[in-house]
Protein backbone atom coordinates (compact mmCIF):
# COMPACT_ATOMS: atom_id res chain seq x y z
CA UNK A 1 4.31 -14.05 11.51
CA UNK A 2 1.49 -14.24 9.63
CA UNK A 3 -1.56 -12.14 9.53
CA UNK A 4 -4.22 -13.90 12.64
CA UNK A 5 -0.63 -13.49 14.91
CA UNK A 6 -0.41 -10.19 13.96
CA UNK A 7 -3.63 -8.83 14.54
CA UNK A 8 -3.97 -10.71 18.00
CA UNK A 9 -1.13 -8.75 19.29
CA UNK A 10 -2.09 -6.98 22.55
CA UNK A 11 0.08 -4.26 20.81
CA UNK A 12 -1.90 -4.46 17.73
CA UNK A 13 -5.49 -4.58 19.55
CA UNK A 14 -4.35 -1.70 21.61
CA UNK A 15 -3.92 0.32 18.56
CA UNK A 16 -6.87 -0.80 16.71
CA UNK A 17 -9.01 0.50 19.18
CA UNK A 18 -7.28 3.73 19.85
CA UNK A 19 -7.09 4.87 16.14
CA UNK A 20 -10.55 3.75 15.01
CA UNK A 21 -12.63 6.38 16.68
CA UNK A 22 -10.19 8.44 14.74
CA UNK A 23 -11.82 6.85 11.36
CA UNK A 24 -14.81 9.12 10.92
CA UNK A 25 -15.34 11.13 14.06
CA UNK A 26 -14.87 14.90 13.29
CA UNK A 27 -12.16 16.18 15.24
CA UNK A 28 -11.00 12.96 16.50
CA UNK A 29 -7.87 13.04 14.23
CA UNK A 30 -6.50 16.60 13.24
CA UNK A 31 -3.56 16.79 10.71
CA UNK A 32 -2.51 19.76 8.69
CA UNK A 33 0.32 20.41 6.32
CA UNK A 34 1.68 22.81 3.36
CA UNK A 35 1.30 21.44 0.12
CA UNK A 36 3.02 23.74 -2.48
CA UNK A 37 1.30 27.10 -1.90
CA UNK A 38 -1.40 26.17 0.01
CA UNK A 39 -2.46 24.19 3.38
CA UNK A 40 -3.76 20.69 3.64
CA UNK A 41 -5.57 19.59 6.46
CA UNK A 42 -8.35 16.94 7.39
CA UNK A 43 -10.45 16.54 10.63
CA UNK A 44 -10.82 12.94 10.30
CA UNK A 45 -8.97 9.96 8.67
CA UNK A 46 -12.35 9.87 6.86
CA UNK A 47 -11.86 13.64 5.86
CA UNK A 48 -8.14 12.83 4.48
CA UNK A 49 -10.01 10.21 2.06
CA UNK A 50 -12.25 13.22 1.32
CA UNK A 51 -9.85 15.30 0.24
CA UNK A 52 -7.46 12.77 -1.49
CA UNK A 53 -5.72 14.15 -4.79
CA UNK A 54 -3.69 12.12 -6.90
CA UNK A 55 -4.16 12.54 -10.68
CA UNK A 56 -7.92 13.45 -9.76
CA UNK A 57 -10.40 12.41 -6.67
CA UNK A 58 -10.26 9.03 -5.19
CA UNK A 59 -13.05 7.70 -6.99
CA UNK A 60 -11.47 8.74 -10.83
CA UNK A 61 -8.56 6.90 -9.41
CA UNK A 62 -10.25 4.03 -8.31
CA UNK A 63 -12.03 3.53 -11.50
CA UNK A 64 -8.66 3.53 -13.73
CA UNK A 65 -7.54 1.63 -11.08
CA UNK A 66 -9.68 -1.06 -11.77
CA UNK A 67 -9.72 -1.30 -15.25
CA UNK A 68 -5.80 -1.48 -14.59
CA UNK A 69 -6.41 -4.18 -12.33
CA UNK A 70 -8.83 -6.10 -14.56
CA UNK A 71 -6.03 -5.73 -17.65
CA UNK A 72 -3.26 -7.30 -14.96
CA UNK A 73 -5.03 -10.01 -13.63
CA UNK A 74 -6.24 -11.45 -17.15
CA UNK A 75 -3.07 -11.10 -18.45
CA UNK A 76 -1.19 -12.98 -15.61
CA UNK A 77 -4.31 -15.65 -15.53
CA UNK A 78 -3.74 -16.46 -19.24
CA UNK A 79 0.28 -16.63 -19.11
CA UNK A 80 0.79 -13.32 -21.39
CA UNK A 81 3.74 -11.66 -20.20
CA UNK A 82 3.92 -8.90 -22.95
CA UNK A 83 -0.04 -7.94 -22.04
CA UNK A 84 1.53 -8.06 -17.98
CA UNK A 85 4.37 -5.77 -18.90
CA UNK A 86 2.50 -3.24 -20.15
CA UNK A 87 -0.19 -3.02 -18.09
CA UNK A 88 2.58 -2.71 -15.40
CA UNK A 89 4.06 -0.50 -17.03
CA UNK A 90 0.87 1.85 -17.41
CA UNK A 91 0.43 1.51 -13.84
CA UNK A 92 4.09 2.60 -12.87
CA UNK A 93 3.02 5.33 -14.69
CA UNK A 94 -0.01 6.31 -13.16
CA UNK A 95 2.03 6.02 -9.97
CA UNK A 96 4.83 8.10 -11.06
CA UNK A 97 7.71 5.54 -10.25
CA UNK A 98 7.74 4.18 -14.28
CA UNK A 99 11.29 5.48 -14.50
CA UNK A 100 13.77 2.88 -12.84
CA UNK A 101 10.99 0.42 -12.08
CA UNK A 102 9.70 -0.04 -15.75
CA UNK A 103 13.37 -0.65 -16.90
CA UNK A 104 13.01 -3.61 -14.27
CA UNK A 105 9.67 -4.91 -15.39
CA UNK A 106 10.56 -4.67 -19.12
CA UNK A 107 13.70 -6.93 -18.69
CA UNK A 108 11.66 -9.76 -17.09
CA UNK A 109 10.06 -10.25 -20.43
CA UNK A 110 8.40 -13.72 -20.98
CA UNK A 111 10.07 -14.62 -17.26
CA UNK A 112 6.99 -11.36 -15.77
CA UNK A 113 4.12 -13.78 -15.22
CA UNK A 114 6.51 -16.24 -13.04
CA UNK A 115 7.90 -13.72 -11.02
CA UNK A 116 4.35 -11.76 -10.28
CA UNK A 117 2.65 -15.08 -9.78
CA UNK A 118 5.16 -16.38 -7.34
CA UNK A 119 5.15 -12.82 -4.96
CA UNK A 120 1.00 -13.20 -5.41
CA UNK A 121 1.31 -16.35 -3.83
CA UNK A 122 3.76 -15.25 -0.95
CA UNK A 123 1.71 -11.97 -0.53
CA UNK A 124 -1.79 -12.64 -0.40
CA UNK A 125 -2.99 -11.58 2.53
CA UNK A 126 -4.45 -14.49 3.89
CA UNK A 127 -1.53 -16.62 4.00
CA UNK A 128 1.19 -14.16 3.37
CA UNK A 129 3.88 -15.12 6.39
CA UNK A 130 6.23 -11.82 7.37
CA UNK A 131 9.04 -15.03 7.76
CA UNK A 132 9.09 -15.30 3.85
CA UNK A 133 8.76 -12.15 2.50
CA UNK A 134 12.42 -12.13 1.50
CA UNK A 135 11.23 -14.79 -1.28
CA UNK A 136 9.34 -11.39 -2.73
CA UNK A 137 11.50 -10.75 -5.96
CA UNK A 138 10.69 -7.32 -6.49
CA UNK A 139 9.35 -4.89 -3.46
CA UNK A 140 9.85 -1.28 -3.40
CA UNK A 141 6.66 1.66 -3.68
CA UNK A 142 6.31 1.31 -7.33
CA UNK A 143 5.76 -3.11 -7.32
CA UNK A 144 3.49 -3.03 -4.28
CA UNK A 145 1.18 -1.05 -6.56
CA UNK A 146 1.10 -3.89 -8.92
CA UNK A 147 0.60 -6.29 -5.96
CA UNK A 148 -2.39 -3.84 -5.19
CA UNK A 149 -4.18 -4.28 -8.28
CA UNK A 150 -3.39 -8.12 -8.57
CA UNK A 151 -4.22 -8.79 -4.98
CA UNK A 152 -7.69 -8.36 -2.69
CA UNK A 153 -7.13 -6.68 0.60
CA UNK A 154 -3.40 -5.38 -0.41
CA UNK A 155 -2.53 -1.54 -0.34
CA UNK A 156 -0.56 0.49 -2.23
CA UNK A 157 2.22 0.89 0.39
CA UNK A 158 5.29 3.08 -0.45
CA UNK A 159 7.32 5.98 2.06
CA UNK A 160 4.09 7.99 2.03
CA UNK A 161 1.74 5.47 3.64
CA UNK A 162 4.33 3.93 5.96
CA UNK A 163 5.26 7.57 7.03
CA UNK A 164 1.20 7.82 7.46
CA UNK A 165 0.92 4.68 9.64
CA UNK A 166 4.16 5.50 11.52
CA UNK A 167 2.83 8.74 12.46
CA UNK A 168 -0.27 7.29 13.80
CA UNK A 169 1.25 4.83 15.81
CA UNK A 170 3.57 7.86 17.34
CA UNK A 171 0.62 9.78 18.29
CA UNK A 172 -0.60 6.47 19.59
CA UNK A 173 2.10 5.71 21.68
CA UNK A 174 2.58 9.02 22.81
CA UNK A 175 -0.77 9.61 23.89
CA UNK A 176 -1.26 6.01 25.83
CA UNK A 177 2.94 6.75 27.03
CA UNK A 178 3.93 3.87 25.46
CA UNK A 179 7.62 2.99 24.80
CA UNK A 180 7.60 1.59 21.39
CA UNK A 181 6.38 -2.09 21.44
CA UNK A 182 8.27 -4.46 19.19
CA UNK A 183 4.96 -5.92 16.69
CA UNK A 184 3.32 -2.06 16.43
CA UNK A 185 6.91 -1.33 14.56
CA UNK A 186 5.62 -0.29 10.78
CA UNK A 187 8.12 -0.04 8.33
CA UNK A 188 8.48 2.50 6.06
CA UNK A 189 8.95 2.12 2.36
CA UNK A 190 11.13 3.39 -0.40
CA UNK A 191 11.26 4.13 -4.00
């Protein structure tokens, strides 16, 4: 399925229009959670950007984020897989998964700019076909934020944000007493 099938789901339209009022309007979307000592909550998807912490505010992420992203893409424009491994590597470590995932990079070594260019080219998100995805090489929480940074339009998706978008489409279906329609399934990533 690719992305235009997706999207003109009745399903998917159904949620679209339920959850986006949820986007900015206080109140709209309540959440609240412990973190550690303390409670985390947000009035508003908006609000949950707001308050996003990860190494520092989303905007001091999204800045090393970019230069990350600028450092990827060059590398895998001009063939250098040694420059590609380790600016994958310094973003496996900014995401906290460098551990098994940068053993896995590293041992790609000149082969890295093959392998990334050929998931690029099955995951863009224009033409990226849910049919093929098998052909992805590598795919777990800590690659998709490579894919992120070499991609436009492509989140970082891993067990947090498919446990996110799950929950939203729970509360959806809940609230509009759905049973749970085969294309609003989201799955939820791992490690």
């Amino acid at each position: 399925m690719n992305r235009a099938e997706y999207l003109s789901s009745p399903d998917v339209r159904s949620f679209i229009e339920w959850v986006a009022p949820r986007l900015c309007t206080d109140g709209a979307f309540t959440h609240r959670y412990r973190k550690q000592l303390s409670e985390w909550s947000c009035t508003s998807i908006f609000d949950a950007y707001r308050r996003y912490d990860w190494h520092g505010d989303f905007e001091s992420n999204q800045h090393t984020l970019e230069a990350l992203s600028t450092r990827l893409r060059t590398a895998l424009d001009v063939g250098d897989s040694t420059a590609f491994i380790a600016a994958g590597s310094d973003v496996l470590r900014w995401g906290g998964v460098i551990a098994r995932n940068g053993t896995t990079l590293a041992a790609l070594g000149e082969g890295a700019v093959s392998v990334f260019r050929g998931a690029v080219d099955q995951l863009a998100p224009r033409y990226a076909d849910t049919g093929q995805i098998e052909n992805v090489r590598l795919m777990n929480a800590g690659f998709t934020k490579l894919y992120a940074l070499l991609l436009d339009d492509f989140p970082i998706y891993d067990g947090r944000v498919g446990a996110a978008i799950g929950y939203l489409v729970r509360l959806y279906l809940q609230e509009a007493r759905h049973h749970s329609p085969k294309r609003a399934a989201i799955p939820v990533g791992s490690g």
